[in-house]
Each structure stands twice: as C-alpha cells, then as structure tokens.
PDB file of N, CA and C in Angstrom:
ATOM      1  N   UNK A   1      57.843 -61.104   9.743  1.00  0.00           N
ATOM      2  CA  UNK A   1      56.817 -60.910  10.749  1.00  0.00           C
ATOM      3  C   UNK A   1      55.770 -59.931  10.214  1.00  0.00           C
ATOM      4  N   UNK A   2      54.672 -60.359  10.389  1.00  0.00           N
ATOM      5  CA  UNK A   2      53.631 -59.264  10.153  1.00  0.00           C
ATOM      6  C   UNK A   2      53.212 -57.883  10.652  1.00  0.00           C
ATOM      7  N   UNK A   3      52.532 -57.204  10.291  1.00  0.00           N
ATOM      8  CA  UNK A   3      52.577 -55.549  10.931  1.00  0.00           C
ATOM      9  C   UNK A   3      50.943 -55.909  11.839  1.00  0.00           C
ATOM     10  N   UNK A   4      51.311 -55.871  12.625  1.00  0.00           N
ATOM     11  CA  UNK A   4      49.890 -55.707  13.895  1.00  0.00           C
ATOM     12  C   UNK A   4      48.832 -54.765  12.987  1.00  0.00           C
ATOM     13  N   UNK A   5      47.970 -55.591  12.975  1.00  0.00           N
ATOM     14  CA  UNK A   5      46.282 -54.712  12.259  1.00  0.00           C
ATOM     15  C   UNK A   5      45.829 -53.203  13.000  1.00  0.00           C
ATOM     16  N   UNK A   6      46.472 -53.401  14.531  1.00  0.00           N
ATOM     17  CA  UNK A   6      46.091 -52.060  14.938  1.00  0.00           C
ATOM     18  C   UNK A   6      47.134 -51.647  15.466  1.00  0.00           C
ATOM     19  N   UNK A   7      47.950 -50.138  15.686  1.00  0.00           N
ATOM     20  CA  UNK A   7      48.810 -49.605  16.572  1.00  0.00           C
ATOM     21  C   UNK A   7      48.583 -48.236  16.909  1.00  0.00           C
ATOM     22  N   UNK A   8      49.166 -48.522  18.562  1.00  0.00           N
ATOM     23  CA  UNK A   8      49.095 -47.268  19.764  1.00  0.00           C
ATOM     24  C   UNK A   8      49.936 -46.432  19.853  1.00  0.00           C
ATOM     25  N   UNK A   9      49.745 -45.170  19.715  1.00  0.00           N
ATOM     26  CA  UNK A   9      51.480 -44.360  20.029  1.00  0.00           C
ATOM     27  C   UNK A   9      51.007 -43.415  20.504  1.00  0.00           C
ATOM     28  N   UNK A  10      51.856 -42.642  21.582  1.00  0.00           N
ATOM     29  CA  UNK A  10      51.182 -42.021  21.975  1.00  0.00           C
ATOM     30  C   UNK A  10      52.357 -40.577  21.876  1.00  0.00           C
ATOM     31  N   UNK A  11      51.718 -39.206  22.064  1.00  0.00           N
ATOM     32  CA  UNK A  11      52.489 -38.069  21.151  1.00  0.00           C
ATOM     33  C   UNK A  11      52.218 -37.033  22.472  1.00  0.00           C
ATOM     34  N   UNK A  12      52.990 -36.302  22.655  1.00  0.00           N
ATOM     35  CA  UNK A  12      52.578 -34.967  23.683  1.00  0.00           C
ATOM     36  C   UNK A  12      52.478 -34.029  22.024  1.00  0.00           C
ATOM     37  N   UNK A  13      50.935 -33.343  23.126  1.00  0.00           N
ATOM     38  CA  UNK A  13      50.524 -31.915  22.120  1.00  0.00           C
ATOM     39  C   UNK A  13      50.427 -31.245  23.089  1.00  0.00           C
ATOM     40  N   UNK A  14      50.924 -30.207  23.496  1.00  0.00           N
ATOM     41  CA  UNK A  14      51.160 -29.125  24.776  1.00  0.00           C
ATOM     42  C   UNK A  14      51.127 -29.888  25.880  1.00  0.00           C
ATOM     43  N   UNK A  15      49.983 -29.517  26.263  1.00  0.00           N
ATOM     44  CA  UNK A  15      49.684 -30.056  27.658  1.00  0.00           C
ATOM     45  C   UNK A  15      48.668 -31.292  27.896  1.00  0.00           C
ATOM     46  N   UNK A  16      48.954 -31.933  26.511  1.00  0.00           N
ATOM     47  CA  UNK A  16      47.758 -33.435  26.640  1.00  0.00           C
ATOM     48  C   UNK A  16      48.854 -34.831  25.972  1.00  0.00           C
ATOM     49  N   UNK A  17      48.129 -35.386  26.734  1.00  0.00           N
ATOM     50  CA  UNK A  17      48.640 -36.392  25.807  1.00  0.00           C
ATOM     51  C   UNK A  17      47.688 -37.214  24.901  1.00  0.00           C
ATOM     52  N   UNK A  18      48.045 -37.455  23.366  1.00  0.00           N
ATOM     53  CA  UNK A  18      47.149 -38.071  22.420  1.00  0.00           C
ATOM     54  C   UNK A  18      47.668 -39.245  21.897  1.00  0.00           C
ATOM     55  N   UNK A  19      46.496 -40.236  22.271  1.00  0.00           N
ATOM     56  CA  UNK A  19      47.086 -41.525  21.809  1.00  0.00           C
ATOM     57  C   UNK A  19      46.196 -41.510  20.578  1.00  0.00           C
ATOM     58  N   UNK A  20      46.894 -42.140  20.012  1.00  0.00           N
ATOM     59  CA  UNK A  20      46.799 -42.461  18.390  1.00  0.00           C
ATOM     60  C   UNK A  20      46.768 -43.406  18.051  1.00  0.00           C
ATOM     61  N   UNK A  21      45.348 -43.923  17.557  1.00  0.00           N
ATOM     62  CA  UNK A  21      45.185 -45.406  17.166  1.00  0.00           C
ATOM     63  C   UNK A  21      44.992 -45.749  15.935  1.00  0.00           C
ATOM     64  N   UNK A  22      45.501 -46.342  15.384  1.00  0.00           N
ATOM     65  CA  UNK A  22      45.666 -46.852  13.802  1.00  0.00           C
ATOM     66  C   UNK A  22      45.152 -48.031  13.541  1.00  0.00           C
ATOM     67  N   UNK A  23      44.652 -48.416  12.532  1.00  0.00           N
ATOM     68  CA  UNK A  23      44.700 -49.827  11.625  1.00  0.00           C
ATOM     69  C   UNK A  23      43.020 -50.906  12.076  1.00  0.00           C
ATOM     70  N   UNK A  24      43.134 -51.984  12.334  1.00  0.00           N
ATOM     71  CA  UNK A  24      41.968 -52.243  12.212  1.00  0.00           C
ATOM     72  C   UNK A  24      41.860 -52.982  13.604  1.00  0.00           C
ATOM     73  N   UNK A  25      40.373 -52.631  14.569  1.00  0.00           N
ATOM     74  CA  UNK A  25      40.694 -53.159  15.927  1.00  0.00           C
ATOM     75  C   UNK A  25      39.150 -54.287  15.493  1.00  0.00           C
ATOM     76  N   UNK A  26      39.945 -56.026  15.570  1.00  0.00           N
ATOM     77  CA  UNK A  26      38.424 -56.467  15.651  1.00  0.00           C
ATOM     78  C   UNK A  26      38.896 -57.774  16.726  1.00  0.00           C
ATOM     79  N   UNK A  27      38.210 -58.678  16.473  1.00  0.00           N
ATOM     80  CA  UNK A  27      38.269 -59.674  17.830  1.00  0.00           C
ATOM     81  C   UNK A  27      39.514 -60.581  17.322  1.00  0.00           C
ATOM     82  N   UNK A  28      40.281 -60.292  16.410  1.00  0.00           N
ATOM     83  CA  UNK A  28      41.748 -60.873  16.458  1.00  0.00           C
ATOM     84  C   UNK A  28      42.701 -60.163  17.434  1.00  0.00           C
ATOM     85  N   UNK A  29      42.161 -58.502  17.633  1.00  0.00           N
ATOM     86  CA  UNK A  29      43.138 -57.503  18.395  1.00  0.00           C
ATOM     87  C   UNK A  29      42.163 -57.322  19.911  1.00  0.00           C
ATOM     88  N   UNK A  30      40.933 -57.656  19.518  1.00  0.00           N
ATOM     89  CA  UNK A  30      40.190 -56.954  20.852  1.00  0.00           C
ATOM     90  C   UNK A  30      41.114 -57.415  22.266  1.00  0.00           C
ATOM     91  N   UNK A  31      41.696 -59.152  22.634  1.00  0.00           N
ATOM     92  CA  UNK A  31      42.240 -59.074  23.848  1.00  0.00           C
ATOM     93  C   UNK A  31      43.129 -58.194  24.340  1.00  0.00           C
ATOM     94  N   UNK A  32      44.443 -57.848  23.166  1.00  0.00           N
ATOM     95  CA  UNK A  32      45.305 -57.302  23.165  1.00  0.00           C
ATOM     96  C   UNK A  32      45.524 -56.058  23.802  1.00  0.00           C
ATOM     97  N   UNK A  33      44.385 -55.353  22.629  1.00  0.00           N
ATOM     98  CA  UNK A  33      44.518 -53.545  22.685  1.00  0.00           C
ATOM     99  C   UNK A  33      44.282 -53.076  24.050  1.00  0.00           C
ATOM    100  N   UNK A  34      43.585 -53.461  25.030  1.00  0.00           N
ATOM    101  CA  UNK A  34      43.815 -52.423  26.195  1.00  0.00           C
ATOM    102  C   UNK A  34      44.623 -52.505  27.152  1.00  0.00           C
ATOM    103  N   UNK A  35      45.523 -53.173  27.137  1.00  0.00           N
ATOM    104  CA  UNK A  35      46.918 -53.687  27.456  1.00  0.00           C
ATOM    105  C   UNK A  35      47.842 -52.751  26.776  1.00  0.00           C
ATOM    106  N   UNK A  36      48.103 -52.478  26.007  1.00  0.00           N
ATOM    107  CA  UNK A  36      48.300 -51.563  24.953  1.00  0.00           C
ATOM    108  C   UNK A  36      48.418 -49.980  24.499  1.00  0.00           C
ATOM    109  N   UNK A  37      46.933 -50.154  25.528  1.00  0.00           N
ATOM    110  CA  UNK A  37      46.521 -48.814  25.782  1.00  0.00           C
ATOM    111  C   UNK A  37      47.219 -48.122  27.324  1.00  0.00           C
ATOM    112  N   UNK A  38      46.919 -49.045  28.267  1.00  0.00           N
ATOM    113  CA  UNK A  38      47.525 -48.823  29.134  1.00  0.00           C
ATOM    114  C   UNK A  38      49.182 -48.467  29.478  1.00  0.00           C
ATOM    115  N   UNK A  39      49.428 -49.054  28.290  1.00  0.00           N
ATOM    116  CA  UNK A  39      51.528 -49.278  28.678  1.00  0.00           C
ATOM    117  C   UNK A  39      51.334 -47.660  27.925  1.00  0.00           C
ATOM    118  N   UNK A  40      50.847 -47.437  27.017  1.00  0.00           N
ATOM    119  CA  UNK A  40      51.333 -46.070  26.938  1.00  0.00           C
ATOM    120  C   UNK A  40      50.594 -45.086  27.823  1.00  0.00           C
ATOM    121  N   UNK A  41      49.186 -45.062  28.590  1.00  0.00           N
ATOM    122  CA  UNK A  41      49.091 -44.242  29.596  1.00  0.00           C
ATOM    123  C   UNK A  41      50.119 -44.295  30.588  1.00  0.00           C
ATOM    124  N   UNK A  42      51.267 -44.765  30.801  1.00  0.00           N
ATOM    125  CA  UNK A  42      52.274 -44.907  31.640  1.00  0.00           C
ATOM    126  C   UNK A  42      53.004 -43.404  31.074  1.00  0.00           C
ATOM    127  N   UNK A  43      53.155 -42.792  30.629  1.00  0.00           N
ATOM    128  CA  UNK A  43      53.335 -41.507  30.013  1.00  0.00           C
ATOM    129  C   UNK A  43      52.548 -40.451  30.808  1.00  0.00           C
ATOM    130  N   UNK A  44      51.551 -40.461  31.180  1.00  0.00           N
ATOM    131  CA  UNK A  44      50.756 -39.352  31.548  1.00  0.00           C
ATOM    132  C   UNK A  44      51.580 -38.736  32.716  1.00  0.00           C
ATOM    133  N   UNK A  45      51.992 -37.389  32.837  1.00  0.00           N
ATOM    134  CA  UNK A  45      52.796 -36.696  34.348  1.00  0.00           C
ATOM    135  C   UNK A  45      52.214 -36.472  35.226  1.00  0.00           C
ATOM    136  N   UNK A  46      50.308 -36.238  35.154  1.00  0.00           N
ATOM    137  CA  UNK A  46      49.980 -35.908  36.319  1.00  0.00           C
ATOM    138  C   UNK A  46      48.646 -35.562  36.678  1.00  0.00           C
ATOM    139  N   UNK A  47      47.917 -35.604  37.231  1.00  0.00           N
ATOM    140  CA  UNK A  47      46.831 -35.575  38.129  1.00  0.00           C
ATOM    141  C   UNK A  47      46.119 -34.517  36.891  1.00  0.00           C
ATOM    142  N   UNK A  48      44.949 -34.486  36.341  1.00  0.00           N
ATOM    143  CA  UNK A  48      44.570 -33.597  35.820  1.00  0.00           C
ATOM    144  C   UNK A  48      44.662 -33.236  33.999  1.00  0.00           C
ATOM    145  N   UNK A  49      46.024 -34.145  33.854  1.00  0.00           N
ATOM    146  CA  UNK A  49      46.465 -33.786  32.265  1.00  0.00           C
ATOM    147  C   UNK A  49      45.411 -34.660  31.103  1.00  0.00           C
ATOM    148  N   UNK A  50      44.955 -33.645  30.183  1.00  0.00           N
ATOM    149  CA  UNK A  50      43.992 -34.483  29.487  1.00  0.00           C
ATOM    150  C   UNK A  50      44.628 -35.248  28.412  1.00  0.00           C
ATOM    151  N   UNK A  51      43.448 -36.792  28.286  1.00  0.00           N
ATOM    152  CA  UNK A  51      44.147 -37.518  27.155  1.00  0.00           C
ATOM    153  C   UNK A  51      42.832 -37.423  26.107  1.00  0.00           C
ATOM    154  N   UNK A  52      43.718 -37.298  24.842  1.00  0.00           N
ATOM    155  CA  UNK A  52      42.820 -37.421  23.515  1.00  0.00           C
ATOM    156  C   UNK A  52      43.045 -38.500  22.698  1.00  0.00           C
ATOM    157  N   UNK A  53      42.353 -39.454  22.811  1.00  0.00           N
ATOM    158  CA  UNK A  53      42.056 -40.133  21.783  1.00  0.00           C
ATOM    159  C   UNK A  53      42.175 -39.442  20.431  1.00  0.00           C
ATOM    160  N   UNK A  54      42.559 -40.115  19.558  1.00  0.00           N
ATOM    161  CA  UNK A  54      42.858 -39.510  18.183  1.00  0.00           C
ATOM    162  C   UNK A  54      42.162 -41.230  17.068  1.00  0.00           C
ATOM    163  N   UNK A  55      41.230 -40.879  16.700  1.00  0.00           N
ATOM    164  CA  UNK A  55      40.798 -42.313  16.266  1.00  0.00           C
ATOM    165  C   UNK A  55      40.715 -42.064  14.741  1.00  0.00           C
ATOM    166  N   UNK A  56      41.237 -41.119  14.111  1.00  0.00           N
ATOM    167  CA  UNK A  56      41.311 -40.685  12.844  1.00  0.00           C
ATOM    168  C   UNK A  56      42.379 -42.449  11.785  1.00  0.00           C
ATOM    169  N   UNK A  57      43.057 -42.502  12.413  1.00  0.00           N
ATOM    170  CA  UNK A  57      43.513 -43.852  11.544  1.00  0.00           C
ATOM    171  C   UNK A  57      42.874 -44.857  12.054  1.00  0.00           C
ATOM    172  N   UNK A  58      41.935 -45.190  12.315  1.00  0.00           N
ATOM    173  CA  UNK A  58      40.800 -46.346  12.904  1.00  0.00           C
ATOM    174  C   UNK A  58      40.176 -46.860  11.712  1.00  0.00           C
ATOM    175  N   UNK A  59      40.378 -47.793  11.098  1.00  0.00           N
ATOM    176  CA  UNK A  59      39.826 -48.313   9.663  1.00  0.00           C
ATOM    177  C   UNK A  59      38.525 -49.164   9.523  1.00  0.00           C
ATOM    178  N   UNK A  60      38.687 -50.074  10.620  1.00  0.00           N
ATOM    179  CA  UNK A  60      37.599 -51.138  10.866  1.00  0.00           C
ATOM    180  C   UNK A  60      37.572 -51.281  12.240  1.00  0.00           C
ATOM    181  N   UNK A  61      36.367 -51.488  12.951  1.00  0.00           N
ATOM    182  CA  UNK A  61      35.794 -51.771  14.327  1.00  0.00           C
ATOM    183  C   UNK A  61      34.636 -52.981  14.223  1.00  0.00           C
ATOM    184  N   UNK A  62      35.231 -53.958  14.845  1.00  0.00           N
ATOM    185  CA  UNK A  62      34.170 -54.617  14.716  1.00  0.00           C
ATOM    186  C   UNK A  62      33.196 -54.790  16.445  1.00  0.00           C
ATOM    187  N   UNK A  63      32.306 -55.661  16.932  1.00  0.00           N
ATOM    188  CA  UNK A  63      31.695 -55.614  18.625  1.00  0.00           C
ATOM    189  C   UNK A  63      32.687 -55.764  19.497  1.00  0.00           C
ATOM    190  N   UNK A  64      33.641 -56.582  19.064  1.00  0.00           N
ATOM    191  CA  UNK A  64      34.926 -56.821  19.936  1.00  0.00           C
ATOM    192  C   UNK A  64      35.757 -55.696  19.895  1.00  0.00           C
ATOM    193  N   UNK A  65      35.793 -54.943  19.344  1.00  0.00           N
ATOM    194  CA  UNK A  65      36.676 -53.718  18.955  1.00  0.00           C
ATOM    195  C   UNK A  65      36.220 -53.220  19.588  1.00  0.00           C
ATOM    196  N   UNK A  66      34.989 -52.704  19.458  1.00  0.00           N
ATOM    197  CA  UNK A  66      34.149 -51.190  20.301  1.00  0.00           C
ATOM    198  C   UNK A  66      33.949 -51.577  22.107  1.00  0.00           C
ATOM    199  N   UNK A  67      34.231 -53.223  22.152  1.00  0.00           N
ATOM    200  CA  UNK A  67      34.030 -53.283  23.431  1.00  0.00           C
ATOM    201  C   UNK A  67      35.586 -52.990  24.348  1.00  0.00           C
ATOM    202  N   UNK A  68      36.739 -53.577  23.183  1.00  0.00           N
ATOM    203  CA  UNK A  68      38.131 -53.235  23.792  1.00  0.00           C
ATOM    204  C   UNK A  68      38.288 -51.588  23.879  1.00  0.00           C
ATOM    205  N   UNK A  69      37.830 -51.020  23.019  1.00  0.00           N
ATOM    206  CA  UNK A  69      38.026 -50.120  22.701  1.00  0.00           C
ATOM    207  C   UNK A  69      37.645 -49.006  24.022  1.00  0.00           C
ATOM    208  N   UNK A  70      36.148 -49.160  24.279  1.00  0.00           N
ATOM    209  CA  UNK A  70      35.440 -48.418  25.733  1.00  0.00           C
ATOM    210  C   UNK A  70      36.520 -49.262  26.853  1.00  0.00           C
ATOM    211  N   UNK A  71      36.669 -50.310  26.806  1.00  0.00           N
ATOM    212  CA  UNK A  71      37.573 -50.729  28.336  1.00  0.00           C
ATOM    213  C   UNK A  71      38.934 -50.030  28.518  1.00  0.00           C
ATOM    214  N   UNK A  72      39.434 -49.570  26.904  1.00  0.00           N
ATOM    215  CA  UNK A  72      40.457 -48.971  27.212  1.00  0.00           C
ATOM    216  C   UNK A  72      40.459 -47.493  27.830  1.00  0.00           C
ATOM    217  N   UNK A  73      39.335 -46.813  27.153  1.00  0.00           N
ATOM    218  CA  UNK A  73      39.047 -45.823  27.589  1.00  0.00           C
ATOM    219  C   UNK A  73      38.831 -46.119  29.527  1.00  0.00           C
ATOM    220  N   UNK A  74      38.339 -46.606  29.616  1.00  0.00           N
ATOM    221  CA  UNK A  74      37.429 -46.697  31.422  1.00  0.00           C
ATOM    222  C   UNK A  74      39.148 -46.969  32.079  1.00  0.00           C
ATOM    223  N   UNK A  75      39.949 -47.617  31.441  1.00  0.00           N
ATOM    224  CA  UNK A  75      41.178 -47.780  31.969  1.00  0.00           C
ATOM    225  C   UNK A  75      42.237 -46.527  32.240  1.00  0.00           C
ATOM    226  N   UNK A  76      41.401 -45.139  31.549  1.00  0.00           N
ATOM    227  CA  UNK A  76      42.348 -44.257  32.236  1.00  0.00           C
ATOM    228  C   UNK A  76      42.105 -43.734  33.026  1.00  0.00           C
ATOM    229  N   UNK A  77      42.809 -43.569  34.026  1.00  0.00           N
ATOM    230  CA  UNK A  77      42.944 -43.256  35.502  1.00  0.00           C
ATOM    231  C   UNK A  77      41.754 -41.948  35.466  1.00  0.00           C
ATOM    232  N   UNK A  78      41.073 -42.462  36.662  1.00  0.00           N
ATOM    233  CA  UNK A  78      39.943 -40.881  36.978  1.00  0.00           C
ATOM    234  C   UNK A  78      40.671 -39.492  37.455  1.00  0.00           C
ATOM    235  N   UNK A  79      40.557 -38.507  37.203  1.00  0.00           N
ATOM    236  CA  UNK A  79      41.144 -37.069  37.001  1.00  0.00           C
ATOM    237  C   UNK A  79      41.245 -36.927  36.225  1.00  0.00           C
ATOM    238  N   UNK A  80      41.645 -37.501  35.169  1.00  0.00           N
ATOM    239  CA  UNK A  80      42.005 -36.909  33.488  1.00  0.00           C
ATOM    240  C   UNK A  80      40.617 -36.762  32.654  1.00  0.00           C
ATOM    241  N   UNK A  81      40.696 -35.857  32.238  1.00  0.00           N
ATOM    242  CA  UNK A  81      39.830 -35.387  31.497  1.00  0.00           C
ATOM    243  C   UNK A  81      40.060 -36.049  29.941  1.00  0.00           C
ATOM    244  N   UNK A  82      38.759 -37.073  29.119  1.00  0.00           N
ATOM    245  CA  UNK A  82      39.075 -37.676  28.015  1.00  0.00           C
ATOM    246  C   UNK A  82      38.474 -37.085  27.011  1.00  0.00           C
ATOM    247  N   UNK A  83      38.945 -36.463  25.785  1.00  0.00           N
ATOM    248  CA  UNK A  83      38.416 -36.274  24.663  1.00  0.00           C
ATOM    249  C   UNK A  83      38.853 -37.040  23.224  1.00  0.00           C
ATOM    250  N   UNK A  84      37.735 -37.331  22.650  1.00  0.00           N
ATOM    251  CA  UNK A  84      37.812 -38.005  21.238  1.00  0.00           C
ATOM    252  C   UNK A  84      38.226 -37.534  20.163  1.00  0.00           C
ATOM    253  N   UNK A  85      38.698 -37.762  19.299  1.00  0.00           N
ATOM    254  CA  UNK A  85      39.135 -36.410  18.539  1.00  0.00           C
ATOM    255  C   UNK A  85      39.394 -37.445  16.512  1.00  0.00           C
ATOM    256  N   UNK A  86      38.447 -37.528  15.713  1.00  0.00           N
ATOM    257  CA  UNK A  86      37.830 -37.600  14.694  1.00  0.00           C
ATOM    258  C   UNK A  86      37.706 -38.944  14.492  1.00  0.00           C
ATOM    259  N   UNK A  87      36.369 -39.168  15.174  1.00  0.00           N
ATOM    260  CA  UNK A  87      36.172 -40.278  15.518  1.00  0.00           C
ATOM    261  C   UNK A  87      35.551 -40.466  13.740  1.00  0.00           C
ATOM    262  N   UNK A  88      35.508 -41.203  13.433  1.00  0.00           N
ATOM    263  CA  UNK A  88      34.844 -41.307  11.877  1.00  0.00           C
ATOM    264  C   UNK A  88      33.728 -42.624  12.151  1.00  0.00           C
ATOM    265  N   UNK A  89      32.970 -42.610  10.597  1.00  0.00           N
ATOM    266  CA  UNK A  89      31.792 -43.436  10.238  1.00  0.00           C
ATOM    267  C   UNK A  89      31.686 -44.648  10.558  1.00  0.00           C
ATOM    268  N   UNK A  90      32.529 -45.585  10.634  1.00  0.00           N
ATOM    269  CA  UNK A  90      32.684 -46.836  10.894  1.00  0.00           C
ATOM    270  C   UNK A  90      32.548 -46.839  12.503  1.00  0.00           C
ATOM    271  N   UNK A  91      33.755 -46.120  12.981  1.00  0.00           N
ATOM    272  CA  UNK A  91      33.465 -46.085  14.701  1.00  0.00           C
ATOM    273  C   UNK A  91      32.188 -45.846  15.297  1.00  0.00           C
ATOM    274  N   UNK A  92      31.528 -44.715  14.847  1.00  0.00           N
ATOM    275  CA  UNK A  92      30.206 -44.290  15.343  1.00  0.00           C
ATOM    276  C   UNK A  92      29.384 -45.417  14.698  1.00  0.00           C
ATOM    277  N   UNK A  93      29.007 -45.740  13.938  1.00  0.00           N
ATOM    278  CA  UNK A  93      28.014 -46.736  13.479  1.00  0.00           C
ATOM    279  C   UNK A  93      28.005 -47.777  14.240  1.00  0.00           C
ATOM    280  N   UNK A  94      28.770 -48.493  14.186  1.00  0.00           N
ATOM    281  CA  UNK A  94      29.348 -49.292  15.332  1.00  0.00           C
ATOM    282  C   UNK A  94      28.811 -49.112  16.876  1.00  0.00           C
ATOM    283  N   UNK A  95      29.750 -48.376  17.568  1.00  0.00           N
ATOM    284  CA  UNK A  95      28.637 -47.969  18.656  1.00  0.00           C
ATOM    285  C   UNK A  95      27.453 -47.774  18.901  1.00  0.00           C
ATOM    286  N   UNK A  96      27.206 -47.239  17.636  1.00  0.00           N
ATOM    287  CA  UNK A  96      25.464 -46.842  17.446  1.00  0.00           C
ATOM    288  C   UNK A  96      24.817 -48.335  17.503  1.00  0.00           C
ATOM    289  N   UNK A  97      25.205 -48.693  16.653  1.00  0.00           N
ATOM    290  CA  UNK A  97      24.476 -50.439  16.400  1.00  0.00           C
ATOM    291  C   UNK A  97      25.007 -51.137  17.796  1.00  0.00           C
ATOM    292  N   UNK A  98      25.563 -50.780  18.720  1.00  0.00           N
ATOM    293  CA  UNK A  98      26.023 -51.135  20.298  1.00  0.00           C
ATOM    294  C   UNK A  98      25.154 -51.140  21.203  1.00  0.00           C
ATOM    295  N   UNK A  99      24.910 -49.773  20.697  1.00  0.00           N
ATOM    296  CA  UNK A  99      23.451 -48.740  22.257  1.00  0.00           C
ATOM    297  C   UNK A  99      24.984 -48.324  23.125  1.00  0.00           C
ATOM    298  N   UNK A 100      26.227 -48.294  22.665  1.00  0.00           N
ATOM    299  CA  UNK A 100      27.078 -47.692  23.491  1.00  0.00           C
ATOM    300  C   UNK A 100      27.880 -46.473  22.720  1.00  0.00           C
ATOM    301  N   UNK A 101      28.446 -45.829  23.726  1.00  0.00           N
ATOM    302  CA  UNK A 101      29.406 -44.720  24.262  1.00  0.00           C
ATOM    303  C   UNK A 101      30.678 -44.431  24.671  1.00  0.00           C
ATOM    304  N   UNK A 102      31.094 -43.715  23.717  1.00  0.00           N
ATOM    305  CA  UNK A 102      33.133 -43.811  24.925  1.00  0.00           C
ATOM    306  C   UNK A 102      32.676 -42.607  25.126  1.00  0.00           C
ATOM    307  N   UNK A 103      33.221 -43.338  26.669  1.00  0.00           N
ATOM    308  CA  UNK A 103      32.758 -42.408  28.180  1.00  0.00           C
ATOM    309  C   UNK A 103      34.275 -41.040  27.440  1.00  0.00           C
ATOM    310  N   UNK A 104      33.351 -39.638  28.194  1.00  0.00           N
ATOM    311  CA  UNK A 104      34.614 -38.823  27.498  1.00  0.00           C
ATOM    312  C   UNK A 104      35.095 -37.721  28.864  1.00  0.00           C
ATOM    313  N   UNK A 105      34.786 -38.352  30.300  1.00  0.00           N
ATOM    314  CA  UNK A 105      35.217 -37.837  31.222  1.00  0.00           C
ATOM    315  C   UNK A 105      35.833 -38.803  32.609  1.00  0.00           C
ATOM    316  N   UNK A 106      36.636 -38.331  32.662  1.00  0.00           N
ATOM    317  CA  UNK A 106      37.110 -39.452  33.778  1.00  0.00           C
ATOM    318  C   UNK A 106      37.402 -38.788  35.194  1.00  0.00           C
ATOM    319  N   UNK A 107      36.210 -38.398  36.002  1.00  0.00           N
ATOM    320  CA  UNK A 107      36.754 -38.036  36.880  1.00  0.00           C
ATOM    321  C   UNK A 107      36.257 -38.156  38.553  1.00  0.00           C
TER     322      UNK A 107
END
C-alpha cells in the first residue's frame, strides 16, 4: 500500500493543540484533507484552547490544496484562537497567486 502524499497528526504543546501537516496537499488529496483535519480536531478539550497549524512539512500546494487547506482551517470550531506556525515559500506563493488567506482567528 502506498504512503498518503499528505499526513495529519496532531501533538499537545502545553496548552494548544498543533496539527501537523506533512507531505504534498494537491487535488489528488484536496477532497480528503479536511475530513482529516477535522477527525483530529476531535482532540481539542475546550472552549478557548488554541490550535496551531504547523505547516513546516508542507512540500507542495497546489489551488486545490490551498482551497482544502483554508476549509480546513474555517472548520475549526469558533472560540479557538488559530495560529500558523512556518508556513514556508511554496504555501505563501500559492495563496498569494490565490488573492487568499488562512483566516488565523476563529472567534
């Protein structure tokens, strides 16, 4: 069986939780990933706890990517406070060439 191009895990760092996205998100993964994203926001304890994106193993993004990618974000519950955390060159370019944004507050 093959290794999925992109994977979600998600890690407690004190008092946040950081999901961690790896490998390459394009329109082979775009249906998938925010499905994905969600089963591990099933983790979060509570009203208020912030989640960080961690997009440091993010290799390739393609329009389908950056669009799964913001839905996953909009998919976490409002109160939590969202921060990005090393988003790199490919991701931002990407968006940039979008005219879009991952939203980085949810509340």
């Amino acid at each position: 069986m093959d290794a999925p191009l992109v994977t979600v895990r998600a890690v407690r760092d004190g008092g946040r939780l950081v999901i961690a996205i790896a490998g390459e998100l394009d329109t082979t993964m775009a249906d998938a990933f925010p499905a994905s994203v969600i089963q591990v926001i099933g983790a979060l304890d509570g009203h208020g706890e912030q989640v960080t994106l961690d997009l440091s193993g993010l290799a390739f993004l393609d329009a389908a990517g950056a669009r799964a990618l913001i839905a996953a974000v909009q998919a976490i519950p409002h109160g939590h406070a969202v921060a990005i955390r090393s988003m790199g060159p490919i991701v931002s370019r990407v968006l940039d060439l979008l005219g879009r944004e991952l939203p980085t507050v949810r509340g």
